[in-house]
Protein backbone atom coordinates (compact mmCIF):
# COMPACT_ATOMS: atom_id res chain seq x y z
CA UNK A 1 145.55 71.84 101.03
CA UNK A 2 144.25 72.16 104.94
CA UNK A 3 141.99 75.08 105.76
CA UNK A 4 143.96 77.98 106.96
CA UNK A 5 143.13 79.23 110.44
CA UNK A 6 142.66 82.70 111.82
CA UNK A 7 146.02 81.99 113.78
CA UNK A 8 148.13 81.48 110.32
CA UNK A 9 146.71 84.50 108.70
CA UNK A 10 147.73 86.21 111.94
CA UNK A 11 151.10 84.65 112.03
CA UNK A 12 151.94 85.53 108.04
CA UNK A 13 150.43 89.45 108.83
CA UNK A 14 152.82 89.31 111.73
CA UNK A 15 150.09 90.76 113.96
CA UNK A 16 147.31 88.93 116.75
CA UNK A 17 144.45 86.92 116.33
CA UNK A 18 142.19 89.43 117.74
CA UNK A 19 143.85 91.77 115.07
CA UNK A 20 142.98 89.61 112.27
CA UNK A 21 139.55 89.18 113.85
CA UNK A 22 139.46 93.04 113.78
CA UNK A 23 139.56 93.61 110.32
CA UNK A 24 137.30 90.44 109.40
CA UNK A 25 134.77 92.20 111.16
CA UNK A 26 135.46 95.60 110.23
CA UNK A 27 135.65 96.74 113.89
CA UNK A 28 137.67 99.36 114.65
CA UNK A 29 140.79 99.07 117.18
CA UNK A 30 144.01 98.22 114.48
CA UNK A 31 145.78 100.49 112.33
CA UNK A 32 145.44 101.28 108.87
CA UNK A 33 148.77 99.92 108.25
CA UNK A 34 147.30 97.00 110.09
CA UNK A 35 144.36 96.88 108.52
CA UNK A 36 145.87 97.27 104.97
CA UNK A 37 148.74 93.94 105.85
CA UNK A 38 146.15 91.90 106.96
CA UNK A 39 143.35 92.42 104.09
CA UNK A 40 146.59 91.79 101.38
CA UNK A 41 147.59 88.01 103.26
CA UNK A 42 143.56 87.42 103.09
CA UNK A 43 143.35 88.26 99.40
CA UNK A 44 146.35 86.25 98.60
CA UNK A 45 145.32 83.51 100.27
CA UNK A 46 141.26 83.57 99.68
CA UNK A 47 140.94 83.17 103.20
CA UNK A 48 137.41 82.74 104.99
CA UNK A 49 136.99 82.13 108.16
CA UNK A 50 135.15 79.39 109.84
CA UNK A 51 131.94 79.79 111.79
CA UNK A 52 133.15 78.29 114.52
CA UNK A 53 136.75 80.19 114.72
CA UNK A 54 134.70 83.95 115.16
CA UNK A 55 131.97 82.82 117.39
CA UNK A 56 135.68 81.62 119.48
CA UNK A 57 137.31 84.84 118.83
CA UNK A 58 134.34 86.74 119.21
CA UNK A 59 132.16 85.17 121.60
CA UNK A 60 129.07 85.71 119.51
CA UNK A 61 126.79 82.48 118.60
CA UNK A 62 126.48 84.70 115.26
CA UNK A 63 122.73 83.24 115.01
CA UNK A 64 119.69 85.84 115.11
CA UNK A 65 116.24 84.10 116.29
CA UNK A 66 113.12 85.37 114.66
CA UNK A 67 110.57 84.59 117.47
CA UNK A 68 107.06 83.66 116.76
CA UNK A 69 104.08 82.50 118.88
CA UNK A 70 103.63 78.48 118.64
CA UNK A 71 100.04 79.01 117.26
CA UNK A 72 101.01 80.62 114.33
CA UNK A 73 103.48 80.87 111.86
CA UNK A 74 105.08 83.59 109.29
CA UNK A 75 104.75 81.10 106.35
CA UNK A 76 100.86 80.95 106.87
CA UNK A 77 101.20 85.11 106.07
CA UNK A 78 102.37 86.18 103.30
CA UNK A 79 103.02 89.85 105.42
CA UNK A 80 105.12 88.32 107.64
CA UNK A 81 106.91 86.12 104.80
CA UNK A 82 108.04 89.44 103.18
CA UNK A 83 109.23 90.74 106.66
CA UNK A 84 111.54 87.29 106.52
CA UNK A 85 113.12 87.79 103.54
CA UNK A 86 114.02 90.82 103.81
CA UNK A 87 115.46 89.74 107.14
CA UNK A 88 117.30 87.02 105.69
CA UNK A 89 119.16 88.87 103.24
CA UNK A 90 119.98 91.57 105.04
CA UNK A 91 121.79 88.79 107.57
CA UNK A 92 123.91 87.95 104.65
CA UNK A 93 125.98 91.15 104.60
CA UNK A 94 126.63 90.41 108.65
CA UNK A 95 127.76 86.79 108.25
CA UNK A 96 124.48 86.12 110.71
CA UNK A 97 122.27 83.05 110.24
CA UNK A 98 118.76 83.22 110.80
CA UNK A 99 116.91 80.65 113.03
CA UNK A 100 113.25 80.26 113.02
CA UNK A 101 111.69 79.04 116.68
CA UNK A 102 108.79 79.78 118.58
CA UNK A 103 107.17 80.84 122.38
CA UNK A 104 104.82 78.76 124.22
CA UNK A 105 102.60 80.09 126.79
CA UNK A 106 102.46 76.47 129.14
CA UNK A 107 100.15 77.16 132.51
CA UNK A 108 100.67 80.98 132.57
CA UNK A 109 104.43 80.44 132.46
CA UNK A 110 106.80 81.56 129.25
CA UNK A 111 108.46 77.92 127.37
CA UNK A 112 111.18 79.58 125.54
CA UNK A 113 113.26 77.84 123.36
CA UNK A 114 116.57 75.97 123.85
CA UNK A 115 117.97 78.44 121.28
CA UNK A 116 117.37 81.19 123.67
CA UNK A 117 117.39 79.48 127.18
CA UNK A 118 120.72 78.40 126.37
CA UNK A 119 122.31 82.21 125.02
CA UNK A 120 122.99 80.64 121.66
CA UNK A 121 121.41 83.63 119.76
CA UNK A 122 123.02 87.40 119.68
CA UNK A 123 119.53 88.77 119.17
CA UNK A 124 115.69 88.13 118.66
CA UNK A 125 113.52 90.02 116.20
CA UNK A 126 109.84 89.04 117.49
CA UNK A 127 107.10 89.40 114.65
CA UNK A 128 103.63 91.48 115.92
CA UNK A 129 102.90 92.45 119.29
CA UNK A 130 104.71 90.33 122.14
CA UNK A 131 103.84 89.90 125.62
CA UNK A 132 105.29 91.61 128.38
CA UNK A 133 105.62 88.52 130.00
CA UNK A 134 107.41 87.01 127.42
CA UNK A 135 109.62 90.28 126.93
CA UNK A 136 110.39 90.54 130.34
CA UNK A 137 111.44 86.74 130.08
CA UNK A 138 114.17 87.72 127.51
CA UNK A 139 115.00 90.49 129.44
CA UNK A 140 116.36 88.90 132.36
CA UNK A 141 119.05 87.09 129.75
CA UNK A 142 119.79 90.70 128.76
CA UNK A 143 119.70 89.62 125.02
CA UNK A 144 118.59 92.43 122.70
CA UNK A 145 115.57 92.62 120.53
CA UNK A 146 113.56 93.97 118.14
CA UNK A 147 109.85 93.76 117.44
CA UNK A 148 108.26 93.85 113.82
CA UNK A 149 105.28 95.59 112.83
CA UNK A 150 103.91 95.68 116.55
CA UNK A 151 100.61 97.55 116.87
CA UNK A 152 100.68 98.41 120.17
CA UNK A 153 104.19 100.50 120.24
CA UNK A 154 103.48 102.54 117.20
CA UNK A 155 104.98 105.45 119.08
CA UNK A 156 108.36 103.99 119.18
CA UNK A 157 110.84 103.30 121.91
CA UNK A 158 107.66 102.26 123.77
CA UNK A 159 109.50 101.72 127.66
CA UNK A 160 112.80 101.32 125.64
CA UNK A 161 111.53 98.85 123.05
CA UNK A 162 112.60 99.30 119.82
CA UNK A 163 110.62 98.87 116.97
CA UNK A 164 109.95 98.80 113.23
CA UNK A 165 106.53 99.66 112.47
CA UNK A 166 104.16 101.12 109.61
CA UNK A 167 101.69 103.92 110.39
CA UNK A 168 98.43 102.08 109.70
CA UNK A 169 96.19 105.11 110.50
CA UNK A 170 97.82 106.93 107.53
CA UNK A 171 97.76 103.97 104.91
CA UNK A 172 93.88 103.60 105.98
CA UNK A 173 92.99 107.26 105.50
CA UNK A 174 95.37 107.23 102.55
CA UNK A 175 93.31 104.19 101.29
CA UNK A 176 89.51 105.96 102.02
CA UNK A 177 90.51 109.42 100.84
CA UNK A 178 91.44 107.92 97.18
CA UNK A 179 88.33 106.21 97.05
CA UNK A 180 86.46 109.04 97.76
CA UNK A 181 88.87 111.15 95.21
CA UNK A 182 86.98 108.59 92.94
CA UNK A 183 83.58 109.74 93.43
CA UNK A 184 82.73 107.01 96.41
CA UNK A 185 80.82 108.20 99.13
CA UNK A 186 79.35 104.78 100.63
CA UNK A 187 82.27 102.76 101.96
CA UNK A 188 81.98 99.74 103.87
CA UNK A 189 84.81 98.57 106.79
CA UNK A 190 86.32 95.32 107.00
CA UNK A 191 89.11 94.60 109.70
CA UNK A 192 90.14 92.09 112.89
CA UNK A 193 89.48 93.42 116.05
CA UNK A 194 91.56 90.35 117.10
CA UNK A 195 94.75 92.77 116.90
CA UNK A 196 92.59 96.05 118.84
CA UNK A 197 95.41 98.21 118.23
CA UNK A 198 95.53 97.63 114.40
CA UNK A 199 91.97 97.68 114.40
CA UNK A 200 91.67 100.85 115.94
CA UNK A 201 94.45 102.84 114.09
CA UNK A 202 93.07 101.81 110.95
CA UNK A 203 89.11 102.75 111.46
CA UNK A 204 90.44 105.99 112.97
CA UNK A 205 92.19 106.38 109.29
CA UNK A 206 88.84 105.73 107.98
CA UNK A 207 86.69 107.52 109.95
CA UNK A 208 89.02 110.83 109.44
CA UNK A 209 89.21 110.61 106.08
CA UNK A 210 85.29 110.47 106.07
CA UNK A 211 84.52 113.36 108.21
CA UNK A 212 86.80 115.58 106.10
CA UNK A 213 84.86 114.47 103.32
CA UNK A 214 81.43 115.27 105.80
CA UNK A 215 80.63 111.29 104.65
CA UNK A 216 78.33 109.93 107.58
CA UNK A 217 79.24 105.98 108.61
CA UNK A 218 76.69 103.42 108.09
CA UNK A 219 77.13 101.24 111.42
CA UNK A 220 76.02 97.80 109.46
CA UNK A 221 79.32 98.57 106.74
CA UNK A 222 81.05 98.32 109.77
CA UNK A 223 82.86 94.40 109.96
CA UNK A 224 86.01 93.78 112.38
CA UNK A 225 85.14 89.51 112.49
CA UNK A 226 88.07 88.98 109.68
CA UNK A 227 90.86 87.01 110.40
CA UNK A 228 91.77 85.16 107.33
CA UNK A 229 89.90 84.91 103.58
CA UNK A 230 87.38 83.01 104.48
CA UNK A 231 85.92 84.96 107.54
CA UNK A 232 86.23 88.28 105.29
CA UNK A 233 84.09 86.75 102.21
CA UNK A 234 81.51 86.03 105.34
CA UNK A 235 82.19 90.26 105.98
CA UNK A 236 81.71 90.83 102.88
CA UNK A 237 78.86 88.92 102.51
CA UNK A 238 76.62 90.60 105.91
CA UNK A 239 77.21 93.53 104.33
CA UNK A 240 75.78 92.97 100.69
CA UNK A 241 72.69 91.22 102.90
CA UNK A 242 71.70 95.26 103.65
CA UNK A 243 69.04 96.72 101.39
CA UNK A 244 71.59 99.77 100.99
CA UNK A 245 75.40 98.57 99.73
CA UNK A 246 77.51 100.51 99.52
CA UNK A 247 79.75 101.61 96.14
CA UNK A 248 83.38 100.63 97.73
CA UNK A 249 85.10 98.72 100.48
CA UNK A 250 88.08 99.63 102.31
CA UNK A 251 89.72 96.35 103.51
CA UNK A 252 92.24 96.85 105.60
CA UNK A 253 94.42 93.97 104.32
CA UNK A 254 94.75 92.94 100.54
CA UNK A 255 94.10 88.95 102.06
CA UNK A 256 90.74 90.33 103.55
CA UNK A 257 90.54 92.24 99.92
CA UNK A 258 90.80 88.85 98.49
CA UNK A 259 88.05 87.17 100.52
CA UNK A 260 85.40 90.11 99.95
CA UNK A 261 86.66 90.31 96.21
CA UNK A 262 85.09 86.61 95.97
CA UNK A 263 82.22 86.73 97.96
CA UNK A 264 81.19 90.07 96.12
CA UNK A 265 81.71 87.90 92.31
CA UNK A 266 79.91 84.94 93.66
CA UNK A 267 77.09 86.90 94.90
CA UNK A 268 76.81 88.32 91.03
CA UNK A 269 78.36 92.02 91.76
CA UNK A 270 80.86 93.13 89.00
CA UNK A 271 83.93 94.53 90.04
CA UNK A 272 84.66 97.40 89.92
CA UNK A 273 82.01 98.45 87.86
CA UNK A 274 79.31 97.95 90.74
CA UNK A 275 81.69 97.91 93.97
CA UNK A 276 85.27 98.88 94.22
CA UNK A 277 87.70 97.46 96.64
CA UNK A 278 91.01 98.37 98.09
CA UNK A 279 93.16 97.04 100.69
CA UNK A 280 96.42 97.63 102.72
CA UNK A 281 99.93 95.61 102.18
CA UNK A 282 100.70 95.12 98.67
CA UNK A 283 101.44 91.39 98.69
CA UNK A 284 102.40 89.40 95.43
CA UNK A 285 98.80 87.59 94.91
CA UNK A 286 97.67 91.31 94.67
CA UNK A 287 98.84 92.15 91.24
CA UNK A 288 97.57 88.72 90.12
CA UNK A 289 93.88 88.16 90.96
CA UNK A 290 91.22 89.12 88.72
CA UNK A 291 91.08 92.68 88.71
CA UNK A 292 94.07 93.32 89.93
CA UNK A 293 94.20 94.77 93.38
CA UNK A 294 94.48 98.66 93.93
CA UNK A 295 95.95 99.15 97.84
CA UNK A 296 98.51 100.74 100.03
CA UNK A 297 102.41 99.40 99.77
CA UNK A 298 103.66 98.08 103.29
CA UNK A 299 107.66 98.07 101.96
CA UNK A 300 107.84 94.51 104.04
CA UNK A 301 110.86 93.63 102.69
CA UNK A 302 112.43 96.69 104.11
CA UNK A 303 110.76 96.34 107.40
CA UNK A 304 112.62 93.06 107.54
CA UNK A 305 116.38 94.77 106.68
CA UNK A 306 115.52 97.86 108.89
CA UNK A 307 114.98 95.19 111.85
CA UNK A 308 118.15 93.18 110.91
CA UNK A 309 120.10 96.39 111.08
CA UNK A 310 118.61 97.80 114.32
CA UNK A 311 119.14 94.79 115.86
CA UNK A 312 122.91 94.15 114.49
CA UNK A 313 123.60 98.06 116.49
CA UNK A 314 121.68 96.80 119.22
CA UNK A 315 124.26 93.77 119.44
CA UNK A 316 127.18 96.31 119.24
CA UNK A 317 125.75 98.30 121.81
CA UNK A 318 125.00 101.47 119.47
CA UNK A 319 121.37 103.61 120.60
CA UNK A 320 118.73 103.11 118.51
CA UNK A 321 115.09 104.71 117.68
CA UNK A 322 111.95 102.95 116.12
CA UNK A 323 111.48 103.07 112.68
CA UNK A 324 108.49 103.78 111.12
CA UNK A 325 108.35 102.60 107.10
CA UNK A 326 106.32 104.79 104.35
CA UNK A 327 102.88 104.17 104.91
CA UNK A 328 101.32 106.02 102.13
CA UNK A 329 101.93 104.75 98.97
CA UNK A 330 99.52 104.20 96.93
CA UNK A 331 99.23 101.52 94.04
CA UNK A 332 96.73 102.02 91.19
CA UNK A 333 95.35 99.12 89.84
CA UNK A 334 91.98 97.84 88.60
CA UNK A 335 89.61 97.12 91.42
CA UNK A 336 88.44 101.19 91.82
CA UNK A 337 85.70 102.27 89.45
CA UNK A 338 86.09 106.64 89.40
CA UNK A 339 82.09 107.73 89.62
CA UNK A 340 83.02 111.23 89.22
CA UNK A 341 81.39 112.40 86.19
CA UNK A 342 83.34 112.58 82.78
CA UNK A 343 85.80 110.04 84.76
């Protein structure tokens, strides 16, 4: 039996195309009585529509382009992997597919992809902090977007920008202040200055949550060179070269957590009996290294479906505001030693 087209379900509901279209999309515009025919001719006839015959009726590509930067990628970070499923399944419920591409700075000049050069994407969620250049690139082919977990708009609506972002000062002094609920009082930093914004929300976390405890900052605890594992175990392991080390380490990501975890073993330091460790995120390796990692949940997966969702009303023209996702939860594992005494 042929495939039945949107124009036969319209012709056996005795009502339009765009009528039939309509109620596939749950748009407003027909009847009840309308709506209520043509739902009973789909059910009786299992009817689904092909891609092609909405992006006709509809003139919507019905593609959403997560944009990355062509020097990196969201399947090298397990963050940003999160923030992509959650995407991705929130897409489902819209009939959306999503399209992975990337931006290529070329010369000072924005390359942007065929995908989007060519309209053939309803919307763009961009992970991290973007460009203006790049933005401003996008903007002239008035598509909408959203931007993930970007650092430097943690305000919201940043010059009419919307946003879905986590409050990284909070989770740090969230982070710090449980430590020293613990007992510690000497607590090393280790961070990337290579995002400043991120950098600087999260020491100002840390250095608040110190002060209120009247805990003075050693300057040589203080390491912002980590970009990956392997440049946090070398974080990890200027600061255990001081005479003084300190008790606990707030990492302010569970991969840099990871990397001073291992330095601090090799170099013969039980954990957490002699130094404690937490970090920020909450990804899966987390809950399976050896001890398991206490830190702050980043709900990534939610981040994802609250960008899918801001960026589906975007497409329908709705206002939006920024989100910002809980920040402060804490999970309570094994890698914090409590030096209070009879704890």
């Amino acid at each position: 039996m042929a495939k039945l087209t949107i124009k036969e379900i319209a012709k056996m509901a005795g009502v339009s195309p765009t009528a039939v279209s309509f109620v596939i999309n749950n748009r407003e515009g027909v009847s009840e009585e309308t709506r209520k025919r043509v739902k009973e001719v789909i059910e009786r006839t299992n009817f689904q529509p092909s891609l092609n015959s909405r992006r006709l009726l509809l003139n919507k590509s019905f593609n959403i382009s997560i944009v990355i930067r062509k020097t990196s990628s969201p399947f090298d970070d397990l963050f940003y992997l999160e923030i992509a499923k959650g995407l991705l399944e929130k897409s489902k419920e819209y009939g959306y597919n999503i399209v992975f591409t990337d931006i290529a700075m070329e010369d000072g000049k924005v390359v942007l992809p065929d995908i989007i050069k060519h309209e053939d994407t309803d919307g763009i969620v961009f992970f991290q902090d973007t460009e203006e250049i790049i933005l401003n690139e996008v903007n002239k082919l008035n598509i909408p977007y959203v931007i993930a977990d970007a650092h430097n708009m943690e305000n919201g609506n940043n010059n009419g920008i919307t946003t879905v972002n986590a409050n990284y000062e909070l989770s740090a002094y969230t982070a710090v202040c449980y430590l020293i609920e613990n007992g510690h009082r000497d607590i090393a930093y280790i961070s990337s200055s290579f995002v400043p914004n991120f950098y600087l929300a999260t020491f100002e976390g840390y250095r608040k949550a110190l002060e209120k405890a009247q805990v003075t900052i050693q300057p040589s605890w203080i390491q912002i060179n980590a970009v990956n594992e392997e440049s946090a175990y070398n974080c990890m392991k200027t600061i255990l070269e001081n005479k003084h080390k300190p008790t606990a380490v707030f990492c302010t990501t569970d991969t840099f957590a990871i990397g001073a975890m291992k330095c601090a073993k090799d170099m013969g330091f039980k954990i957490p009996e002699e130094i404690s460790f937490i970090g920020i995120d909450d990804i899966f390796l987390s809950n399976y290294i050896e001890p398991k990692l206490s830190t702050i949940k980043i709900d990534k997966f939610r981040m994802g479906s609250l960008a899918m969702e801001l960026i589906m009303d975007k497409i329908q023209g709705k206002k939006v505001n920024s989100v910002v996702v809980d920040s402060d939860h804490l999970v309570i594992r094994e890698s914090v030693k409590c030096r209070n005494k009879g704890g």
